[in-house]
N, C-alpha and C. Protein backbone atom coordinates (compact mmCIF):
# COMPACT_ATOMS: atom_id res chain seq x y z
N UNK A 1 -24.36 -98.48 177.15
CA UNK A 1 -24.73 -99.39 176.11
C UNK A 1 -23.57 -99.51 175.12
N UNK A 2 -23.09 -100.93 174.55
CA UNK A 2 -22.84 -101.10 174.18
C UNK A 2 -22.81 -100.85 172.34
N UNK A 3 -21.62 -100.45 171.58
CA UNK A 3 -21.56 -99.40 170.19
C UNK A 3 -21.35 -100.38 169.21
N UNK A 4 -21.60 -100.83 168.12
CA UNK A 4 -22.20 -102.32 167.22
C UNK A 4 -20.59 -102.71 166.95
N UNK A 5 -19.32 -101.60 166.79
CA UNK A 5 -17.61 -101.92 166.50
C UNK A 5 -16.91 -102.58 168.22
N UNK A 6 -17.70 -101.68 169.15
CA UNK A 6 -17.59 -102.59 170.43
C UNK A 6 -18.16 -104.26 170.76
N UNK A 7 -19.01 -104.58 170.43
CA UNK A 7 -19.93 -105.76 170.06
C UNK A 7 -18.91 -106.87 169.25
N UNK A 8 -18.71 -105.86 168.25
CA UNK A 8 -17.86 -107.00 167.23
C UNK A 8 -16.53 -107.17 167.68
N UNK A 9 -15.51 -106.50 167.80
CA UNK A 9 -14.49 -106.54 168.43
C UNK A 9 -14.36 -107.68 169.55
N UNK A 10 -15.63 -107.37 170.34
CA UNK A 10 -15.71 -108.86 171.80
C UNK A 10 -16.04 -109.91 171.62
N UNK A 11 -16.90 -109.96 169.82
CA UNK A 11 -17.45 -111.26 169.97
C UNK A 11 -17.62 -112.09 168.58
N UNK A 12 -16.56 -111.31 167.84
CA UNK A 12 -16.37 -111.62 166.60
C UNK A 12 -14.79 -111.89 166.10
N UNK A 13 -14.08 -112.28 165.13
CA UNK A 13 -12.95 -111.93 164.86
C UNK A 13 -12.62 -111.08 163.56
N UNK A 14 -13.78 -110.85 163.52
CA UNK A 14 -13.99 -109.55 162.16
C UNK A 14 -12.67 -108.59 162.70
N UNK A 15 -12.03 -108.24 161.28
CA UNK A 15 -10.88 -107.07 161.10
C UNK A 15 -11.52 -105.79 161.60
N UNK A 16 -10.35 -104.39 161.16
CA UNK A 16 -11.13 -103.21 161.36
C UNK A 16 -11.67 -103.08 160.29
N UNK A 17 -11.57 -103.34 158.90
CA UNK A 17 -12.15 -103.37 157.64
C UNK A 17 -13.37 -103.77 157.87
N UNK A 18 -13.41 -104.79 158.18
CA UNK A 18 -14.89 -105.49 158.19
C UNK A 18 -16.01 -105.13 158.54
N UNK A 19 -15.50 -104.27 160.23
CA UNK A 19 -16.60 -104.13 161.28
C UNK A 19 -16.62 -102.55 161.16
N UNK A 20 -16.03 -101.58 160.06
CA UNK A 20 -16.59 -100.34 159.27
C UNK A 20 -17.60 -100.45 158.43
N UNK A 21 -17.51 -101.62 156.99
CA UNK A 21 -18.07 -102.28 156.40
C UNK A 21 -19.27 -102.22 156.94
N UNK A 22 -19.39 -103.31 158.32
CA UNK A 22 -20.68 -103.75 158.97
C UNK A 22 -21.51 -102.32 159.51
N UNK A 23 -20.72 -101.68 159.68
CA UNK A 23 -21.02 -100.31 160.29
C UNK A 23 -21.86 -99.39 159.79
N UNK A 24 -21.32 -99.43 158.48
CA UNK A 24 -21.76 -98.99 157.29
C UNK A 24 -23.12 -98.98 156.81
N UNK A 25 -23.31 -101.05 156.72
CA UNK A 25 -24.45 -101.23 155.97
C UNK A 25 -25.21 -101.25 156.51
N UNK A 26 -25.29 -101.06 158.38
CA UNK A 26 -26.43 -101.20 159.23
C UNK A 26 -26.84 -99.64 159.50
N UNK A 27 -26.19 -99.02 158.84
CA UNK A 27 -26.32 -97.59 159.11
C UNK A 27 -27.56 -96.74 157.67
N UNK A 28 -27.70 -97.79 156.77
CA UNK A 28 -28.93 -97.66 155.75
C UNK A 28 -29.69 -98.58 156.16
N UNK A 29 -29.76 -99.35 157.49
CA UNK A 29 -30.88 -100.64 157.56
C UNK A 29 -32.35 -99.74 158.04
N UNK A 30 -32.04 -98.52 158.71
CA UNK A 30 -33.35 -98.60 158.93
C UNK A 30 -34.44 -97.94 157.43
N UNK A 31 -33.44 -97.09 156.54
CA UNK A 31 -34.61 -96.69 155.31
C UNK A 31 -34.54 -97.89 154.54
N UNK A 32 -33.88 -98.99 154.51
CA UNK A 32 -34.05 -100.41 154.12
C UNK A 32 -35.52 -101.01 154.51
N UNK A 33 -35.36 -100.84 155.86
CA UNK A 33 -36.55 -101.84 156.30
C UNK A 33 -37.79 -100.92 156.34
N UNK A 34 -37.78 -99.66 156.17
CA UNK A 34 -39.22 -98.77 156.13
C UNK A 34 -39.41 -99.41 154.63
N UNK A 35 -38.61 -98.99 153.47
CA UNK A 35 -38.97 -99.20 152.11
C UNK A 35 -39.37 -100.85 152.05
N UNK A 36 -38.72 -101.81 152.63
CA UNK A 36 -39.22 -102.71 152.44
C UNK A 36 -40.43 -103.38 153.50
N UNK A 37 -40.78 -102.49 153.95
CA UNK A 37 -42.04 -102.94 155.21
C UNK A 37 -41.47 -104.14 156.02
N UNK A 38 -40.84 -104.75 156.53
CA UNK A 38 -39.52 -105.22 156.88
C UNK A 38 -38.80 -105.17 158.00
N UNK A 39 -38.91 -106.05 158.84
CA UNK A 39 -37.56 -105.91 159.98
C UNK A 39 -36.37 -106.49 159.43
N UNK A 40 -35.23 -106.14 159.82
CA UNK A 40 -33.88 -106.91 158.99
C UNK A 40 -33.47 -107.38 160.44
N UNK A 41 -32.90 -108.78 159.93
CA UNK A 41 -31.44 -109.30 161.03
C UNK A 41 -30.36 -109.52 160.94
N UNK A 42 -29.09 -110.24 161.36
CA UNK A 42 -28.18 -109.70 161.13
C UNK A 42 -27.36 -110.70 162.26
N UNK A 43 -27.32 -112.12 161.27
CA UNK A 43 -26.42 -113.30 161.94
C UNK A 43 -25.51 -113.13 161.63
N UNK A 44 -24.75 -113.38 162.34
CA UNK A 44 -23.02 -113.48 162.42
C UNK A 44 -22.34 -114.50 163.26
N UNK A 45 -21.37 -115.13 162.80
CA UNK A 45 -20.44 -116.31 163.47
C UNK A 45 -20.18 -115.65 164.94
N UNK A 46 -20.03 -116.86 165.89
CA UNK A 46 -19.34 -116.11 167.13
C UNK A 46 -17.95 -116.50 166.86
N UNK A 47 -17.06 -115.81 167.99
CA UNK A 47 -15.32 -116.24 167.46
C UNK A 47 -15.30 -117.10 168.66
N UNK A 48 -16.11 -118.11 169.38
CA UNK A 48 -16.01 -119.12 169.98
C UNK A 48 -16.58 -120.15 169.28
């Protein structure tokens, strides 16, 4: 399976800055979405 910096790297043109960043904030999504009763998503441009 595929790792969310592998994902972005293939299908994004996000920097390495960016896709730490992204790394980051999806890494508090799940006590995000318990506190907010909540599923979260998480659109992003393709680099095509």
């Amino acid at each position: 399976m595929a790792t969310l910096p592998e994902l972005a790297r293939a299908h994004s043109d996000l920097d390495e800055v960016r896709i730490t960043h992204l790394q980051n904030l999806v890494s508090v999504w799940g006590l995000l979405a318990d506190l907010s009763f909540a599923d979260l998503v998480l659109y992003a441009r393709d680099s095509r």
